[in-house]
N, C-alpha and C. Protein backbone atom coordinates (compact mmCIF):
# COMPACT_ATOMS: atom_id res chain seq x y z
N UNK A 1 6.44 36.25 0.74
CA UNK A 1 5.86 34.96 1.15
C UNK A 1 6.99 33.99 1.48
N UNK A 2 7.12 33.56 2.67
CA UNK A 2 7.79 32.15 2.92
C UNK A 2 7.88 31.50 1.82
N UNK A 3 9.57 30.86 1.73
CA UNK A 3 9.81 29.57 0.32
C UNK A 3 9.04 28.69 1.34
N UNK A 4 9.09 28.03 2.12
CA UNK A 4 7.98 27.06 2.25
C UNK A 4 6.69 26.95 1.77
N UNK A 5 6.02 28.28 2.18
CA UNK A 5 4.69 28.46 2.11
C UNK A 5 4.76 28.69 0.82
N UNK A 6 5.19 29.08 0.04
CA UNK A 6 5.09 29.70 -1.21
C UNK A 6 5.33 27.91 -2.02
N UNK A 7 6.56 27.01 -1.84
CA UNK A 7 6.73 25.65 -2.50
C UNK A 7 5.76 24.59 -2.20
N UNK A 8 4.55 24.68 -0.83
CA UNK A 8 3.52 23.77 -1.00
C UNK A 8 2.30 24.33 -1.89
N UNK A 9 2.18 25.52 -2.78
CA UNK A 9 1.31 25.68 -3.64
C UNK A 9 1.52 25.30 -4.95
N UNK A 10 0.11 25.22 -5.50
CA UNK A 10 0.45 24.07 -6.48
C UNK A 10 1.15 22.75 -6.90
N UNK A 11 0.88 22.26 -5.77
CA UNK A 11 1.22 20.77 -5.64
C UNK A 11 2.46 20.80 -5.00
N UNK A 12 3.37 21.55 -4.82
CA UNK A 12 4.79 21.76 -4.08
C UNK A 12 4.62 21.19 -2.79
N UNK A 13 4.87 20.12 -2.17
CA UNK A 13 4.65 20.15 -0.75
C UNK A 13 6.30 19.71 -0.21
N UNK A 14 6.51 20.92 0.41
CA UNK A 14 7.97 21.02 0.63
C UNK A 14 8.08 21.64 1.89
N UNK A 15 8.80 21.10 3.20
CA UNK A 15 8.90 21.23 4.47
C UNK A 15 9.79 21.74 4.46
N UNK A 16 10.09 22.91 5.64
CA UNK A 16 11.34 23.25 5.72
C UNK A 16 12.43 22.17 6.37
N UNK A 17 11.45 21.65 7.52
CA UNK A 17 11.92 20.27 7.90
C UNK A 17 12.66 19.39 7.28
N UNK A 18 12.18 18.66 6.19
CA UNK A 18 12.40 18.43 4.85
C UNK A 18 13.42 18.40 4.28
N UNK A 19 13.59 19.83 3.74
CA UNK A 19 14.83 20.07 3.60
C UNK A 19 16.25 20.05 4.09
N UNK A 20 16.01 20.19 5.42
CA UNK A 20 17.45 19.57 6.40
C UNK A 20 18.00 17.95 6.11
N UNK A 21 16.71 17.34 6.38
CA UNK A 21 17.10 15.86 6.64
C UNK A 21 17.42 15.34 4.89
N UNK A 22 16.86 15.71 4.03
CA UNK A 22 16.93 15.72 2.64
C UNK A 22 18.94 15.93 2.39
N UNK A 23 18.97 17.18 2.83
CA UNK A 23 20.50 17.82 2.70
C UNK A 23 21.48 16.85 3.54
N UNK A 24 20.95 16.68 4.95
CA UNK A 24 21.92 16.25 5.48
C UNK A 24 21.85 14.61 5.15
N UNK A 25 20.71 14.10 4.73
CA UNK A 25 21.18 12.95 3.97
C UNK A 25 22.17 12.62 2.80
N UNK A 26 22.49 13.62 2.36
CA UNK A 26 23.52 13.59 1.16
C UNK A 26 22.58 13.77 -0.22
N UNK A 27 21.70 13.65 -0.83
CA UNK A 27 20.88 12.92 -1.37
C UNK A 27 21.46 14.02 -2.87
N UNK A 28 21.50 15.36 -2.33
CA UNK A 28 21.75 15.98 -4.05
C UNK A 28 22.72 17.12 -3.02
N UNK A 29 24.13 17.82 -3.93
CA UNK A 29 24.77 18.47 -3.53
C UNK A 29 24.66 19.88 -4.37
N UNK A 30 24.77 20.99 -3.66
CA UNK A 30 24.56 22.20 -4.31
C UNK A 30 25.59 22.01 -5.69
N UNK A 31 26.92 20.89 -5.64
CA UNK A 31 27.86 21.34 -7.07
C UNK A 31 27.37 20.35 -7.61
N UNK A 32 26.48 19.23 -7.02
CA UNK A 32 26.29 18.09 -7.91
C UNK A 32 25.85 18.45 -9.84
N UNK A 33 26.05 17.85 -10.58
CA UNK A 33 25.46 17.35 -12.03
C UNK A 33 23.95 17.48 -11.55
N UNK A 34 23.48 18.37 -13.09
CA UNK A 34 22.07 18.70 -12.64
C UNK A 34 21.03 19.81 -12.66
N UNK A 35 22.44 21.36 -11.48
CA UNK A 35 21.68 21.72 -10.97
C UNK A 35 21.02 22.86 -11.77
N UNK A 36 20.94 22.60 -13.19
CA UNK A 36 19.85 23.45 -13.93
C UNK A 36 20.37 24.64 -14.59
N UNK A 37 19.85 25.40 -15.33
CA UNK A 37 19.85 26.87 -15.36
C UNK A 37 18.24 27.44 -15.38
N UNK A 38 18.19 28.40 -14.82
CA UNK A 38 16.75 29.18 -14.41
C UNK A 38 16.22 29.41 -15.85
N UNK A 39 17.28 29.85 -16.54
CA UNK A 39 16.62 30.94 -17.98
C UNK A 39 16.15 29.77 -19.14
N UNK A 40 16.85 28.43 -18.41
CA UNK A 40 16.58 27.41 -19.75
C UNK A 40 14.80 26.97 -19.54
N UNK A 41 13.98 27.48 -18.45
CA UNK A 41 13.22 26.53 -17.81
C UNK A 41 11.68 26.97 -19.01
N UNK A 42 11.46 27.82 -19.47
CA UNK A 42 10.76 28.44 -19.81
C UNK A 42 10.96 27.44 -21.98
N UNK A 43 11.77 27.53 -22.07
CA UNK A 43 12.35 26.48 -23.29
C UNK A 43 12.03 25.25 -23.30
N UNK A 44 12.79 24.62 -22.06
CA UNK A 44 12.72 23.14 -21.96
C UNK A 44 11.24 22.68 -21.53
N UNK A 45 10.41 23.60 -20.49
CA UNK A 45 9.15 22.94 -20.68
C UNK A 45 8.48 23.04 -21.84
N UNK A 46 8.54 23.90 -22.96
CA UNK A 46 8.10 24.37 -24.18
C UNK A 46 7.80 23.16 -25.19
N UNK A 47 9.11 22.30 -25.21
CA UNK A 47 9.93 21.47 -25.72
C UNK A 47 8.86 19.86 -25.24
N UNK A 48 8.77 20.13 -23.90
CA UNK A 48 7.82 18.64 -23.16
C UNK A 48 6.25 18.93 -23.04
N UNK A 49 5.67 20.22 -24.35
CA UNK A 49 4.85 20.28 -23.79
C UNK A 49 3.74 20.50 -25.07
N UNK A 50 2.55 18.91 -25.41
CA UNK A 50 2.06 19.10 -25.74
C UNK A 50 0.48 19.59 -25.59
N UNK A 51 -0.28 19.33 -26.92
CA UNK A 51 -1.56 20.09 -26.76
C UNK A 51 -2.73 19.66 -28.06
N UNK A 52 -3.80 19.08 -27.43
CA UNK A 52 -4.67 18.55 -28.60
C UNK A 52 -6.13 19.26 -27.74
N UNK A 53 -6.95 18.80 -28.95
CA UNK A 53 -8.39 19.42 -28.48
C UNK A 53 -9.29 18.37 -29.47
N UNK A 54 -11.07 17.55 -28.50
CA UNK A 54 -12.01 17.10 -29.49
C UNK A 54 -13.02 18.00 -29.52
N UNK A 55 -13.98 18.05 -30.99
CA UNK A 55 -15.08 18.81 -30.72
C UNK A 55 -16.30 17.59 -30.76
N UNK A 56 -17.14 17.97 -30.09
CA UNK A 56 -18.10 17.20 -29.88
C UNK A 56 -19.73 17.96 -30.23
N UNK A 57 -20.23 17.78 -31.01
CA UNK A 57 -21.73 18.55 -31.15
C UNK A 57 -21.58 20.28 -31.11
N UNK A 58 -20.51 20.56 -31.77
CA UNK A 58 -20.09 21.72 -31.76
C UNK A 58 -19.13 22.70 -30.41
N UNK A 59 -19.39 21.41 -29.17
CA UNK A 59 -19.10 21.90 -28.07
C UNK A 59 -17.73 21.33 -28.27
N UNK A 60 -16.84 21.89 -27.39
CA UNK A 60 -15.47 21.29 -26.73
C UNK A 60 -15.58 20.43 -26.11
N UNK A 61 -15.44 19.44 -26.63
CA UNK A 61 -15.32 17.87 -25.37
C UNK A 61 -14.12 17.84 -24.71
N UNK A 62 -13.13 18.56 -25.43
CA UNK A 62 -12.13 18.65 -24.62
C UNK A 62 -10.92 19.15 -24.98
N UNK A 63 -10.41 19.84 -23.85
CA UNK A 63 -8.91 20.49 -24.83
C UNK A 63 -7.91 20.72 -23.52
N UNK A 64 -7.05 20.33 -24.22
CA UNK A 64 -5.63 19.68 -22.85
C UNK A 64 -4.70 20.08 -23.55
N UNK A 65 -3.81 20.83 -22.26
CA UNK A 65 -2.56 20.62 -22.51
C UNK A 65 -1.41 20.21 -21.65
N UNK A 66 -0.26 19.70 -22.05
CA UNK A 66 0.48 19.00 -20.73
C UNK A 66 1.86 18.75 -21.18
N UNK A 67 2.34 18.75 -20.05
CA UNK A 67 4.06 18.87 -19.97
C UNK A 67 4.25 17.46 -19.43
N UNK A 68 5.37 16.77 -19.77
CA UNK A 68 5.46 15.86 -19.85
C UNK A 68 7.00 16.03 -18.80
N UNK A 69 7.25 16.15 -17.02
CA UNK A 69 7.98 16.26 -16.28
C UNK A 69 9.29 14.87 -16.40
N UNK A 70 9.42 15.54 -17.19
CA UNK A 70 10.66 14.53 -17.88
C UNK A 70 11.92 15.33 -16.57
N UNK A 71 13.02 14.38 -16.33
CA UNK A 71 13.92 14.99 -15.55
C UNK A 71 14.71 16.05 -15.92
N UNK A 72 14.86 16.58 -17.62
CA UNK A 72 15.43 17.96 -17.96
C UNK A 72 14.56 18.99 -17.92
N UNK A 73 12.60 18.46 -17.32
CA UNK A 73 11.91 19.97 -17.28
C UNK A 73 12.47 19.96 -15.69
N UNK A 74 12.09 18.95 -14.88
CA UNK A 74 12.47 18.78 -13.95
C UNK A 74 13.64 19.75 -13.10
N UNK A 75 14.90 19.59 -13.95
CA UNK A 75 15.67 19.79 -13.44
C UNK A 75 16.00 21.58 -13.85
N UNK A 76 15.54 22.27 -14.91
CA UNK A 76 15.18 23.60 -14.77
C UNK A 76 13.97 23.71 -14.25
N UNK A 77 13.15 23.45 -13.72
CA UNK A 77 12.30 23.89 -12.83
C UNK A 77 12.61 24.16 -11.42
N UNK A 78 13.60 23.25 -11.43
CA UNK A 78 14.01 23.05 -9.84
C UNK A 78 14.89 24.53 -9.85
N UNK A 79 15.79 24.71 -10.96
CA UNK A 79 16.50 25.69 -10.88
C UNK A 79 15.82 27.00 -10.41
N UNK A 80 14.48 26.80 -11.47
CA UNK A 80 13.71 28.32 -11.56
C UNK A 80 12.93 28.95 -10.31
N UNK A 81 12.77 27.66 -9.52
CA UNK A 81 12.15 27.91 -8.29
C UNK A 81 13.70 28.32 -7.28
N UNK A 82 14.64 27.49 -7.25
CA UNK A 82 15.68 28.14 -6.09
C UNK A 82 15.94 29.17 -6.82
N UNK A 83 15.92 30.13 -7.83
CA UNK A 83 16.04 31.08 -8.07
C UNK A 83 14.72 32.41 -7.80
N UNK A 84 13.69 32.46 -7.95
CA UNK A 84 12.26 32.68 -7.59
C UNK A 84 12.44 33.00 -5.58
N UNK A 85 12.43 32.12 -5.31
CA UNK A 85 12.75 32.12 -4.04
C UNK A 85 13.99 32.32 -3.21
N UNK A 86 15.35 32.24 -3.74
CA UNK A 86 15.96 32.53 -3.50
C UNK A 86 16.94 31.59 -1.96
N UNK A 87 16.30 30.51 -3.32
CA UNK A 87 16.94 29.33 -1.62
C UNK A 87 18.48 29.04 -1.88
N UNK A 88 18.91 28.85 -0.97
CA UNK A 88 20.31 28.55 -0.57
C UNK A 88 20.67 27.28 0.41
N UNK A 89 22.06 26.84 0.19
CA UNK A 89 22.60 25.93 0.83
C UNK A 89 21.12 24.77 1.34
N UNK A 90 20.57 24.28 2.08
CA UNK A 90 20.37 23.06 2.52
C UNK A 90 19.09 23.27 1.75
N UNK A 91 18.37 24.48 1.61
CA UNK A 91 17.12 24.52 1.40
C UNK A 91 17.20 24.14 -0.79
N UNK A 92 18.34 24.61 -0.92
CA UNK A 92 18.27 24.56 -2.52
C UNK A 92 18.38 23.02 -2.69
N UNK A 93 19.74 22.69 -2.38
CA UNK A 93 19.38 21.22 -2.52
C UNK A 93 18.36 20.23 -2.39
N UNK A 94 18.18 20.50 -1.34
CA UNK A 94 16.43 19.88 -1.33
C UNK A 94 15.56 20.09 -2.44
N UNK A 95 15.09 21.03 -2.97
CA UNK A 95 14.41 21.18 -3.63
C UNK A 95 14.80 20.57 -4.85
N UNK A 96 15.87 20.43 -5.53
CA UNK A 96 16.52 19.39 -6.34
C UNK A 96 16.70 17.82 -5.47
N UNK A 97 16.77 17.67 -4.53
CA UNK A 97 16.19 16.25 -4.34
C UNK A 97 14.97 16.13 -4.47
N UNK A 98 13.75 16.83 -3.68
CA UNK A 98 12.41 16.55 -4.11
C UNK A 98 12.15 16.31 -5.76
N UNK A 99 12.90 16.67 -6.53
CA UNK A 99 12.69 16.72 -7.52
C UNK A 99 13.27 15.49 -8.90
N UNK A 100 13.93 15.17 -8.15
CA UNK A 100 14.68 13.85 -8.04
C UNK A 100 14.55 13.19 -7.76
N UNK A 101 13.47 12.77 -6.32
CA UNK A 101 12.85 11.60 -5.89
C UNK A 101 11.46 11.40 -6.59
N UNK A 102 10.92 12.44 -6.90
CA UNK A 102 10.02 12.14 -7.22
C UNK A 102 9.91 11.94 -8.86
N UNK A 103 10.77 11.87 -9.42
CA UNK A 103 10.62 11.66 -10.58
C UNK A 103 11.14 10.57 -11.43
N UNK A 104 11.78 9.83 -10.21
CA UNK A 104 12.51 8.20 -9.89
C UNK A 104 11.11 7.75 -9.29
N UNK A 105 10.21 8.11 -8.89
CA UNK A 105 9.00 7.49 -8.02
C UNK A 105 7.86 6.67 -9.79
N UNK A 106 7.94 7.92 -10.35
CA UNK A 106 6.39 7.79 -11.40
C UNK A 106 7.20 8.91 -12.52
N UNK A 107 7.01 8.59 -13.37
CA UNK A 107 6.39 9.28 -14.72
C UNK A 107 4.85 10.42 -14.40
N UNK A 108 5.43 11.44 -14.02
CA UNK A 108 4.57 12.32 -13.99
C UNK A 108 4.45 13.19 -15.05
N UNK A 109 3.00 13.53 -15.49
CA UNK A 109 2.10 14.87 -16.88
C UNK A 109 1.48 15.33 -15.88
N UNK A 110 2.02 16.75 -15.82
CA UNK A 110 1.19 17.78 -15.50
C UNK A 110 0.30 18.58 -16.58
N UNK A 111 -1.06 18.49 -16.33
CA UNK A 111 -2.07 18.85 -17.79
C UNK A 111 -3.12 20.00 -16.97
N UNK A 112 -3.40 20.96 -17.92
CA UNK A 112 -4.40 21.73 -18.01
C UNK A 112 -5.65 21.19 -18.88
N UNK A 113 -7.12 21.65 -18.42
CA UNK A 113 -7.81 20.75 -19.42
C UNK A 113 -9.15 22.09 -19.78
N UNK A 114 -9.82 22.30 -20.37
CA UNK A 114 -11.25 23.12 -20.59
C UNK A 114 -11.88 22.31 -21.38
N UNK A 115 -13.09 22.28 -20.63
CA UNK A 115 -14.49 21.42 -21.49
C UNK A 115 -15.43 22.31 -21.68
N UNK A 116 -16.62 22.08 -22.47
CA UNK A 116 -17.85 22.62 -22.34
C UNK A 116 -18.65 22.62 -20.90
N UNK A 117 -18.73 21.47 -20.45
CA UNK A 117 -19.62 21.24 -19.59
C UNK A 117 -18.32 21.02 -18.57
N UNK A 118 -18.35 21.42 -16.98
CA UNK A 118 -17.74 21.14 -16.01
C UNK A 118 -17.54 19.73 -15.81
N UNK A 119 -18.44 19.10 -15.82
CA UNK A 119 -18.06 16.99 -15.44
C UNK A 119 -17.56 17.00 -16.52
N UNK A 120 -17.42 16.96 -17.72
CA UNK A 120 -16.48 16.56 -18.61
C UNK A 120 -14.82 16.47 -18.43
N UNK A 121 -14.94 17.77 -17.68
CA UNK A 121 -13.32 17.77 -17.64
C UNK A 121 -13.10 17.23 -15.90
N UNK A 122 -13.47 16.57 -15.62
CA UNK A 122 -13.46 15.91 -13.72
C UNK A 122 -12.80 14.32 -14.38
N UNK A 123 -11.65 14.32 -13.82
CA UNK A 123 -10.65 13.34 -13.34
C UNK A 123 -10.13 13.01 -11.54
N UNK A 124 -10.18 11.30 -11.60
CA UNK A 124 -9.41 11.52 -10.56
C UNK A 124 -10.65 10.76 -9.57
N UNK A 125 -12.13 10.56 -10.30
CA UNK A 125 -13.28 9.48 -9.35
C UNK A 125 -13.37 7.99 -10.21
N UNK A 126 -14.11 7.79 -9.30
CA UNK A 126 -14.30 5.97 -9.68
C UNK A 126 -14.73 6.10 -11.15
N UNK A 127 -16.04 6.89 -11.66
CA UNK A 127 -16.13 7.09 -12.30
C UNK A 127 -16.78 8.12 -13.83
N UNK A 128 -15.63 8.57 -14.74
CA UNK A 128 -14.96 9.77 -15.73
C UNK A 128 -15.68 8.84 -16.99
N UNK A 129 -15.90 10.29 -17.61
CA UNK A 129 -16.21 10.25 -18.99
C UNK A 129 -15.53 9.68 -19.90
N UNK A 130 -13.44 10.23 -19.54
CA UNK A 130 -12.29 9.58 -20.43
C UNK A 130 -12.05 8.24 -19.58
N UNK A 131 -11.34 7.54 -20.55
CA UNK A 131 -10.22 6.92 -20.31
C UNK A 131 -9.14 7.14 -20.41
N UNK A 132 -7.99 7.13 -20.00
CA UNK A 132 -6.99 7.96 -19.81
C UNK A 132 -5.91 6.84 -19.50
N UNK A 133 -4.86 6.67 -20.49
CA UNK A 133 -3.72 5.89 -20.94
C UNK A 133 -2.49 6.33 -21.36
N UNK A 134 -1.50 5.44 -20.94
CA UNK A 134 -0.42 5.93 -21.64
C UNK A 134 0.15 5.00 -22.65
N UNK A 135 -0.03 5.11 -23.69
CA UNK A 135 0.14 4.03 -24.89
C UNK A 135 1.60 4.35 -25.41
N UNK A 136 2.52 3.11 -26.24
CA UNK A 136 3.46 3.69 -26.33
C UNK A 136 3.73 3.03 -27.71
N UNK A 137 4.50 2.91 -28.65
CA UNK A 137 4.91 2.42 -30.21
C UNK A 137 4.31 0.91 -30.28
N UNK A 138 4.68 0.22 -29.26
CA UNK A 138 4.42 -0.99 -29.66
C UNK A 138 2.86 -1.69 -28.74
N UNK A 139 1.87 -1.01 -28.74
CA UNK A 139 0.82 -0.66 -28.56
C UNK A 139 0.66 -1.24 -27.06
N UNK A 140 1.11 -0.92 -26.10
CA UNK A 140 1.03 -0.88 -24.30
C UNK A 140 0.72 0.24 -24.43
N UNK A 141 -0.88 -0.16 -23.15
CA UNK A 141 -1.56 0.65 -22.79
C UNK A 141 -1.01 0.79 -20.89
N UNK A 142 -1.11 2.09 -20.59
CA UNK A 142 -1.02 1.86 -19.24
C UNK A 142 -1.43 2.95 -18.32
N UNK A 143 -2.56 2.61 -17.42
CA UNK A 143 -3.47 3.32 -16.80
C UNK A 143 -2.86 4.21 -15.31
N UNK A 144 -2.94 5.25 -15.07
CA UNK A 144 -2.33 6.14 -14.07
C UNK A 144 -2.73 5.22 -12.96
N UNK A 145 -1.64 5.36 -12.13
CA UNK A 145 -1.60 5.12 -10.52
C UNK A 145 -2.27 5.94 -9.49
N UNK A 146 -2.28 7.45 -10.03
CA UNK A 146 -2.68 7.96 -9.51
C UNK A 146 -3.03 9.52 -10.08
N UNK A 147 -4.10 9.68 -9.47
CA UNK A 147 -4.33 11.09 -10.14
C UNK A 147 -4.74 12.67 -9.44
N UNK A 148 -3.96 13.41 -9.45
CA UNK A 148 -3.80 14.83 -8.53
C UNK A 148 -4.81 15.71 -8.92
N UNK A 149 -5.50 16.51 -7.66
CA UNK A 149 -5.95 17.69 -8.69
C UNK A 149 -4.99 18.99 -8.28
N UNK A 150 -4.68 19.76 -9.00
CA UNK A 150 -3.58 20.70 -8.50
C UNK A 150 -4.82 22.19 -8.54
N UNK A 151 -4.47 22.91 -7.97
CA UNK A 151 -4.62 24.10 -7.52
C UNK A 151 -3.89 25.13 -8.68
N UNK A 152 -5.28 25.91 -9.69
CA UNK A 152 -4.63 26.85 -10.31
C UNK A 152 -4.29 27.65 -9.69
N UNK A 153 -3.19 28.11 -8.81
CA UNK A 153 -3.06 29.71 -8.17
C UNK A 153 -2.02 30.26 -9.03
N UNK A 154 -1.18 31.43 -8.23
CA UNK A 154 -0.19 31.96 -9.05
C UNK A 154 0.99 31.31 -9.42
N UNK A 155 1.64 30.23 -8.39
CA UNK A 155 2.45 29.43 -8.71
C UNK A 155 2.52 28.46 -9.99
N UNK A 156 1.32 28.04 -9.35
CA UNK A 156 0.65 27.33 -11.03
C UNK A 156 1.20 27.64 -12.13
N UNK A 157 0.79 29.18 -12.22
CA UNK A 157 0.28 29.65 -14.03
C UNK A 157 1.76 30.39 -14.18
N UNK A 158 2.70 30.84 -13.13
CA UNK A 158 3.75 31.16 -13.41
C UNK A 158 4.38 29.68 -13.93
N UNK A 159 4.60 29.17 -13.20
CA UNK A 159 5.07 27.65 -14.15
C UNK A 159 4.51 27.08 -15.10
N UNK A 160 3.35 27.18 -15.50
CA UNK A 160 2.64 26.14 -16.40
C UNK A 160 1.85 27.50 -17.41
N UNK A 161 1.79 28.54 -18.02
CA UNK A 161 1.70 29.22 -18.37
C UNK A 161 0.03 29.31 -18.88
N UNK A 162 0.02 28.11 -19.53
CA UNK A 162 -1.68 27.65 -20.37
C UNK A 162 -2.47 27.69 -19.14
N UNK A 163 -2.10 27.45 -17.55
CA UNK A 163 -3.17 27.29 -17.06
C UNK A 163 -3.79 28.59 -16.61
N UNK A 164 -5.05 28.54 -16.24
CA UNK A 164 -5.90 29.55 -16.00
C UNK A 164 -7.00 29.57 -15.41
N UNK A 165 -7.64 30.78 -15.04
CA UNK A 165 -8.91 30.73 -14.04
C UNK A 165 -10.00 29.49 -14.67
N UNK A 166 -10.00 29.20 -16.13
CA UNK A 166 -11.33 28.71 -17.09
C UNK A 166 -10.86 26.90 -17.24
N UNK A 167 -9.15 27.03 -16.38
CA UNK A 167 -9.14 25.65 -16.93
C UNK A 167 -9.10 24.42 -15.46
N UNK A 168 -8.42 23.69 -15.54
CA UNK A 168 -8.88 22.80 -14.41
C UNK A 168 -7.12 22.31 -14.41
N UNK A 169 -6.30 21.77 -13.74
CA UNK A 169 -5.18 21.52 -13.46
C UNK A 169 -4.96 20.00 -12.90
N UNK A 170 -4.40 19.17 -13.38
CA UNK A 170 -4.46 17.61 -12.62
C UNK A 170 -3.02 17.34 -12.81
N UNK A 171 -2.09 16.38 -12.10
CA UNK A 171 -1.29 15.49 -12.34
C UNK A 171 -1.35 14.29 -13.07
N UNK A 172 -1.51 13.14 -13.72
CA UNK A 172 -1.39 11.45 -13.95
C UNK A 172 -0.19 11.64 -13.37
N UNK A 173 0.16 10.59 -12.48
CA UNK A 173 1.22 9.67 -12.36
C UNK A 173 1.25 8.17 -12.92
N UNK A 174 2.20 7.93 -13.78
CA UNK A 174 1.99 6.64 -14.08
C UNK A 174 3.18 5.90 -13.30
N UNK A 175 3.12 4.36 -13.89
CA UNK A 175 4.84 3.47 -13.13
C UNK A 175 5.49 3.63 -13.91
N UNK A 176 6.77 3.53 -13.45
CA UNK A 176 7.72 3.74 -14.02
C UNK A 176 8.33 2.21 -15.12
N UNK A 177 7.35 1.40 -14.21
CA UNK A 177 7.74 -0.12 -15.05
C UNK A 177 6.26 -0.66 -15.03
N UNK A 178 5.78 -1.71 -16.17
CA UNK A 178 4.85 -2.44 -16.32
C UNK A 178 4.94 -3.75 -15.44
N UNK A 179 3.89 -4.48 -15.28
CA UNK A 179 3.71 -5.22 -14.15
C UNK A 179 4.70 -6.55 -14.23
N UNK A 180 5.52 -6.66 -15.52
CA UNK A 180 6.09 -7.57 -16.34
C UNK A 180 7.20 -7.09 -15.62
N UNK A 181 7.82 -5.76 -14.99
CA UNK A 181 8.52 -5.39 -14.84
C UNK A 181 9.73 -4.22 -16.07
N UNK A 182 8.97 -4.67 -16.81
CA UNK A 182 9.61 -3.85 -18.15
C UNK A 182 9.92 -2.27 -18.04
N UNK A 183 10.54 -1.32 -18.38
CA UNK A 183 10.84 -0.25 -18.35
C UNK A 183 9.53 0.54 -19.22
N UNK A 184 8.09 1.46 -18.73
CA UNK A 184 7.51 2.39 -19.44
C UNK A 184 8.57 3.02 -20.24
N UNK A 185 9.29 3.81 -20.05
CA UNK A 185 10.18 4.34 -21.53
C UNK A 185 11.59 3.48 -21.36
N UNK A 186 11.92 2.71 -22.28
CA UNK A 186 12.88 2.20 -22.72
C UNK A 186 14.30 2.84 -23.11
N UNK A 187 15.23 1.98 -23.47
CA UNK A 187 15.83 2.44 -24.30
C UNK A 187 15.64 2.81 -26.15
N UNK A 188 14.72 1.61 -26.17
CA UNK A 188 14.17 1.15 -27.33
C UNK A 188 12.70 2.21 -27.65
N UNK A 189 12.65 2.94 -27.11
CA UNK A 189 11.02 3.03 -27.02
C UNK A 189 11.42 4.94 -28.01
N UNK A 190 10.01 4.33 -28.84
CA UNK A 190 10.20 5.46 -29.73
C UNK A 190 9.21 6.52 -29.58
N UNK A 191 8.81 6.10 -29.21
CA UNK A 191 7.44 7.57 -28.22
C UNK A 191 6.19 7.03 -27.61
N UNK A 192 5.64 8.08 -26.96
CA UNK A 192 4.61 7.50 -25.97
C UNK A 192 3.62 8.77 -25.83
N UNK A 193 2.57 8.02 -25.86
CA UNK A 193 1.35 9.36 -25.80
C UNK A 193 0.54 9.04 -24.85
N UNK A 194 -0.16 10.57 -24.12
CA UNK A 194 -1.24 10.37 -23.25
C UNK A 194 -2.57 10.30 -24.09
N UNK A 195 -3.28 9.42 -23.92
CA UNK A 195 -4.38 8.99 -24.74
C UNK A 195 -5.45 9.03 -24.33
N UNK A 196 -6.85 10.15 -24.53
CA UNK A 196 -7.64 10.32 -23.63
C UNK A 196 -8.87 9.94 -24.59
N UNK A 197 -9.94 8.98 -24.10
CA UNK A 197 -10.86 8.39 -25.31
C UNK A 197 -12.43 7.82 -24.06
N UNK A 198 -13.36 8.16 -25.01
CA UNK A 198 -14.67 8.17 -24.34
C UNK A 198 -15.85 8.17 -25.56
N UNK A 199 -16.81 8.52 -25.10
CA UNK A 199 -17.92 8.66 -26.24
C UNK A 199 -17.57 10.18 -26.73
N UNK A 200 -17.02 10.97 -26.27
CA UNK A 200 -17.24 12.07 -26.63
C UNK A 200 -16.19 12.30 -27.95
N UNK A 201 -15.24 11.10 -28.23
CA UNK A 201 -14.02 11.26 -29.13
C UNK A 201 -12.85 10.73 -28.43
N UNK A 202 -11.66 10.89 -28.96
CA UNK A 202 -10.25 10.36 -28.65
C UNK A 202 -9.20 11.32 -28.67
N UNK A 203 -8.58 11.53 -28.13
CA UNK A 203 -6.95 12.48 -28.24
C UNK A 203 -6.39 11.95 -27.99
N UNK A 204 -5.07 12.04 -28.74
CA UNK A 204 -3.36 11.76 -28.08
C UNK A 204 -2.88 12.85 -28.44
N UNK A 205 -2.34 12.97 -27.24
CA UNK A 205 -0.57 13.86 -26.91
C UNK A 205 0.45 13.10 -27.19
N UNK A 206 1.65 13.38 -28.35
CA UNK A 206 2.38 12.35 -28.48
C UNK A 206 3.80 12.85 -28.27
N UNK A 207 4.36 11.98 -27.87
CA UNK A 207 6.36 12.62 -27.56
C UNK A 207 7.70 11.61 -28.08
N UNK A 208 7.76 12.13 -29.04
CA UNK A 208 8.38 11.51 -29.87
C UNK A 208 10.37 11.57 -28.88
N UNK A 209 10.68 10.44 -28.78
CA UNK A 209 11.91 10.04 -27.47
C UNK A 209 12.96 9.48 -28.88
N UNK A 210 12.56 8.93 -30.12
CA UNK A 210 13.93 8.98 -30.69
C UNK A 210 13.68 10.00 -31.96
């Protein structure tokens, strides 16, 4: 399969195009600081990746799990894919800039989810069962910018391992700063959880940063 065709699945949308103007912009260098190791990638998402579940009337109201694309899953992922594919010179770099821009863009969780009932687990319309926040120590709440649905295929579940035919796959993107302008993770900031709460119950995913 084409690294192109193969990097716009599961949310990958990566041009070969792209990649030139990416490279020849300077933006990330094949020796730059960064560029990963493949074998760490499987660890470090391990590490960003939690997992809660509510029961509701005996049913599953809900059960999630999610990686928290911090720039060190980031940056072995990026590895594991130019390795996977086998990209080189303009095309590798790129793929470590995409990965780099976009993670200077938003605070992105990539989450797997299984409910009882199918609408339970539907994110991403006007209007969801959850509410869905990112709360952090000193009780800021802060609501996604935007929300993906990703495509379980093989790319997927080779990267994200939990996901599967039974579960459902989304992005949150949140800002990277509050409207105050303040930094979402600080220097100061001692963890931050995705917080998902409705009639059906409440979860947090929590990630403890000191």
């Amino acid at each position: 399969m084409p690294a192109a065709r193969a990097l716009r699945q599961g949310g990958f949308h990566v041009r070969a195009a792209g990649w030139l103007i990416l490279a020849a912009a300077g933006c990330v260098t094949s020796a730059s600081a960064g560029a990963g190791d493949a074998s760490d990638y499987g660890a470090v998402r391990d590490r960003w990746t939690r997992s809660a579940s509510e029961v509701h009337a005996f049913h599953t109201a809900l059960d999630v799990t999610a990686t928290w694309l911090s720039w060190e899953v980031r940056r072995a992922q990026a590895a594991r894919l130019v390795e996977w594919y086998r990209l080189e010179g303009a095309a590798a770099d790129a793929e470590r800039a995409r990965q780099r821009a976009d993670s200077a863009e938003a605070h992105v969780i990539h989450l797997a989810v299984r409910t009882h009932a199918d609408d339970w687990g539907e994110f991403g319309r006007d209007h969801v069962l959850w509410r869905v926040t990112l709360v952090d120590d000193r009780g800021r709440a802060l609501e996604p910018s935007r929300v993906e649905r990703v495509e379980v295929d093989a790319l997927t579940q080779a990267l994200y391992p939990y996901a599967d035919e039974f579960s459902r796959s989304y992005r949150f993107r949140f800002p990277r700063a509050h409207a105050d302008g303040t930094p979402v993770v600080g220097a100061d900031t001692r963890w931050v959880a995705l917080r998902f709460a409705g009639p059906l119950g409440s979860v947090d995913l929590k990630w403890d940063l000191r």
